[in-house]
N, C-alpha and C. Protein backbone atom coordinates (compact mmCIF):
# COMPACT_ATOMS: atom_id res chain seq x y z
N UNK A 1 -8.63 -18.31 11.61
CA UNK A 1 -7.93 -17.45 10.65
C UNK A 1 -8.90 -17.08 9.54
N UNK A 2 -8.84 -15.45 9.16
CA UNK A 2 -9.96 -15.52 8.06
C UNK A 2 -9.03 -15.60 6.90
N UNK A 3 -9.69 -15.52 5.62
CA UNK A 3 -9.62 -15.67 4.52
C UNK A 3 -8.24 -14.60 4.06
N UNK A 4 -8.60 -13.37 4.49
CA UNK A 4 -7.76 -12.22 4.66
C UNK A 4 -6.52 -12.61 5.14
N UNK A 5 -6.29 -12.89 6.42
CA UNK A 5 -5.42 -13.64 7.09
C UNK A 5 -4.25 -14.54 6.61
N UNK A 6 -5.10 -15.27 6.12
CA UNK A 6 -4.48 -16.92 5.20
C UNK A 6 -3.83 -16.43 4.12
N UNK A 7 -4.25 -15.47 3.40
CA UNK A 7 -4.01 -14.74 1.90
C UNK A 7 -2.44 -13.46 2.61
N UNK A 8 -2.72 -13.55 3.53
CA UNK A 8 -1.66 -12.18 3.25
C UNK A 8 -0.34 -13.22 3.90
N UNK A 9 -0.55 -13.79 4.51
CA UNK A 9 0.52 -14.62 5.23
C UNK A 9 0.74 -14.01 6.82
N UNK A 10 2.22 -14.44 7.46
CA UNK A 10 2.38 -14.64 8.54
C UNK A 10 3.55 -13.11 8.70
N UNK A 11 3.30 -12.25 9.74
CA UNK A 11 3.86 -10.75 9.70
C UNK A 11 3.30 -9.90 8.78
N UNK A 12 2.03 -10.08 8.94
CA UNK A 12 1.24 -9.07 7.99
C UNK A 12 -0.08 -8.76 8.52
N UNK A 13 -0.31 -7.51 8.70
CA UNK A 13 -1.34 -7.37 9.84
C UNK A 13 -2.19 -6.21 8.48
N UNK A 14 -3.49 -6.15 8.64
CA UNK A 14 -4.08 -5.34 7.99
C UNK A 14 -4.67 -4.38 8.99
N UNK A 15 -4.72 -3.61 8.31
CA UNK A 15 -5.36 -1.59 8.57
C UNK A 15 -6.31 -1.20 7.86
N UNK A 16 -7.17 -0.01 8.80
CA UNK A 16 -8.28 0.40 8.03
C UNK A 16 -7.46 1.71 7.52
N UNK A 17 -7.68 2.32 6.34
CA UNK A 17 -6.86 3.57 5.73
C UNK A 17 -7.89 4.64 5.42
N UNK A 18 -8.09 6.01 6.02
CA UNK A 18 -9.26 6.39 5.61
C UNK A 18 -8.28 7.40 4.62
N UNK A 19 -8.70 7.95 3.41
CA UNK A 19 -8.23 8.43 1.99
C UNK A 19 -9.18 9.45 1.57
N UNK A 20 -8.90 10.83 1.51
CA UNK A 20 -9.76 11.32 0.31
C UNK A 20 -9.72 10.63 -0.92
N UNK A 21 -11.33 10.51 -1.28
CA UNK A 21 -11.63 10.17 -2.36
C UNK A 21 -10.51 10.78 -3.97
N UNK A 22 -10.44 11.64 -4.13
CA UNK A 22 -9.12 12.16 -5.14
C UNK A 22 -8.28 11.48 -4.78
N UNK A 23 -7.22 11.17 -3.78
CA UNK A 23 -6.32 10.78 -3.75
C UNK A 23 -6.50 8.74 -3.75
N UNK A 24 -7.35 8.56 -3.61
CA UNK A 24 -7.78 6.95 -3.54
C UNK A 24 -7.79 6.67 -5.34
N UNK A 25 -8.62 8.10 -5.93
CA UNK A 25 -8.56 7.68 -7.03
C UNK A 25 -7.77 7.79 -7.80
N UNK A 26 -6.59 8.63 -7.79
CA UNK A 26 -4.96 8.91 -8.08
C UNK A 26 -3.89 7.68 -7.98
N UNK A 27 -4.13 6.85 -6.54
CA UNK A 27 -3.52 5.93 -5.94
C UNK A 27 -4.22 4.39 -7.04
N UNK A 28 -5.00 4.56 -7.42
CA UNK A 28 -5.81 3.60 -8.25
C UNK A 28 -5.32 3.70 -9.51
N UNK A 29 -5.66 5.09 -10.04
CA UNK A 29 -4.96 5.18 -11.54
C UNK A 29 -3.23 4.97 -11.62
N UNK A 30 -2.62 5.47 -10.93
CA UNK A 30 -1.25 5.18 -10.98
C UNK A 30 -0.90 3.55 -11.21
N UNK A 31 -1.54 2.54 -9.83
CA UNK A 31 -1.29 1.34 -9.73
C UNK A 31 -1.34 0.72 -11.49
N UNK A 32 -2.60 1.31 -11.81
CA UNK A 32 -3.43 0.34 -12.91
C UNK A 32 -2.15 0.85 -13.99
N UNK A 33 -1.52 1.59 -14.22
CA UNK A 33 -0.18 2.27 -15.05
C UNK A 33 0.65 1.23 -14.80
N UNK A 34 1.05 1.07 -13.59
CA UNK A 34 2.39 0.13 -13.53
C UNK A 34 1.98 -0.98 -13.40
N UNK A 35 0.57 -1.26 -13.73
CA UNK A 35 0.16 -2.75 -13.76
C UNK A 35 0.31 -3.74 -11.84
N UNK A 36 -0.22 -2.92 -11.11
CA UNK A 36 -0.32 -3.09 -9.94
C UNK A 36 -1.23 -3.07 -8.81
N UNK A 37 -2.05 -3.90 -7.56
CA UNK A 37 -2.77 -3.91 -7.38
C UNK A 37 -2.20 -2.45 -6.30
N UNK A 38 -3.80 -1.93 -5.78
CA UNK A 38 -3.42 -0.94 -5.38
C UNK A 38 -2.80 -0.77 -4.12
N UNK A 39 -3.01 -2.16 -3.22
CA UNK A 39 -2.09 -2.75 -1.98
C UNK A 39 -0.90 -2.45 -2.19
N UNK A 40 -0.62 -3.15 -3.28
CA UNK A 40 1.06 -3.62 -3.73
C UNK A 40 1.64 -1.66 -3.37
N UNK A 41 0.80 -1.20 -4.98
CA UNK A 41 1.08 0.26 -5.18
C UNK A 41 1.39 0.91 -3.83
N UNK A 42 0.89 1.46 -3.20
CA UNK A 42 0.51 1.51 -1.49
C UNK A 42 1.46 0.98 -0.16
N UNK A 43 2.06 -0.19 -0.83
CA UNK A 43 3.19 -0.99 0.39
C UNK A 43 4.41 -0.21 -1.01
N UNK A 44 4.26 0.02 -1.86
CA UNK A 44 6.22 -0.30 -2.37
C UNK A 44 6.32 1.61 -2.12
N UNK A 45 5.53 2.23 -2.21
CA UNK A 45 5.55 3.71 -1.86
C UNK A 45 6.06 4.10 -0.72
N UNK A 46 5.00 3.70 0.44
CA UNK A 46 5.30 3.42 1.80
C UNK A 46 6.53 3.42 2.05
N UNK A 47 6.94 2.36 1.46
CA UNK A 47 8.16 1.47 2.21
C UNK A 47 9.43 2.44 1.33
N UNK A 48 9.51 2.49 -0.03
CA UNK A 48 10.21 4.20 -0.39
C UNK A 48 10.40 5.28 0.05
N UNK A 49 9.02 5.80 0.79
CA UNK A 49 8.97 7.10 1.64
C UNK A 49 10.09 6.78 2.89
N UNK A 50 9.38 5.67 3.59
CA UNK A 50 10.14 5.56 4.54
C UNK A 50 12.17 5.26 4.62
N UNK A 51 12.20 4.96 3.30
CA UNK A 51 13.89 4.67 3.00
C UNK A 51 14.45 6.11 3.01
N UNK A 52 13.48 6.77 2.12
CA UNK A 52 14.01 8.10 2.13
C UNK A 52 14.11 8.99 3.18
N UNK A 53 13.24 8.60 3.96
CA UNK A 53 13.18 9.72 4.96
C UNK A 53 14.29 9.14 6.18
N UNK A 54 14.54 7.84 6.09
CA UNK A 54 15.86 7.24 7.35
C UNK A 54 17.02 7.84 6.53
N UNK A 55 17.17 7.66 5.10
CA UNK A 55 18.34 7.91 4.65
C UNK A 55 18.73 9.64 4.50
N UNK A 56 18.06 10.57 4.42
CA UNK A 56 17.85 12.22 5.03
C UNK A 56 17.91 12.63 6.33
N UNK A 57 17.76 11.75 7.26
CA UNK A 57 17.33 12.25 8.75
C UNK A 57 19.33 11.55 8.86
């Protein structure tokens, strides 16, 4: 198990994300606003988009 692994826990798989640079750095400044790492920022969005879009369809 790496380090990565151990740290994120068990049902948590990591991804490579490729990002324009603007938008990486948008996704950065926002987090650092709500006092958030930019993972966190990144999973609670995600997981919003996706509520919204089951609860529209």
């Amino acid at each position: 198990m790496t380090e990565i692994q151990g740290r994120a826990g068990k049902g948590v798989v990591q991804i490579a994300l490729r990002v324009p640079q603007d938008l990486r750095d948008e996704i950065k400044a926002e987090a650092g606003v709500m006092g958030r790492s930019m993972n966190t920022h990144i999973l609670i969005t995600l997981r919003e988009a996706v509520r919204n879009e089951s609860a529209e369809a």
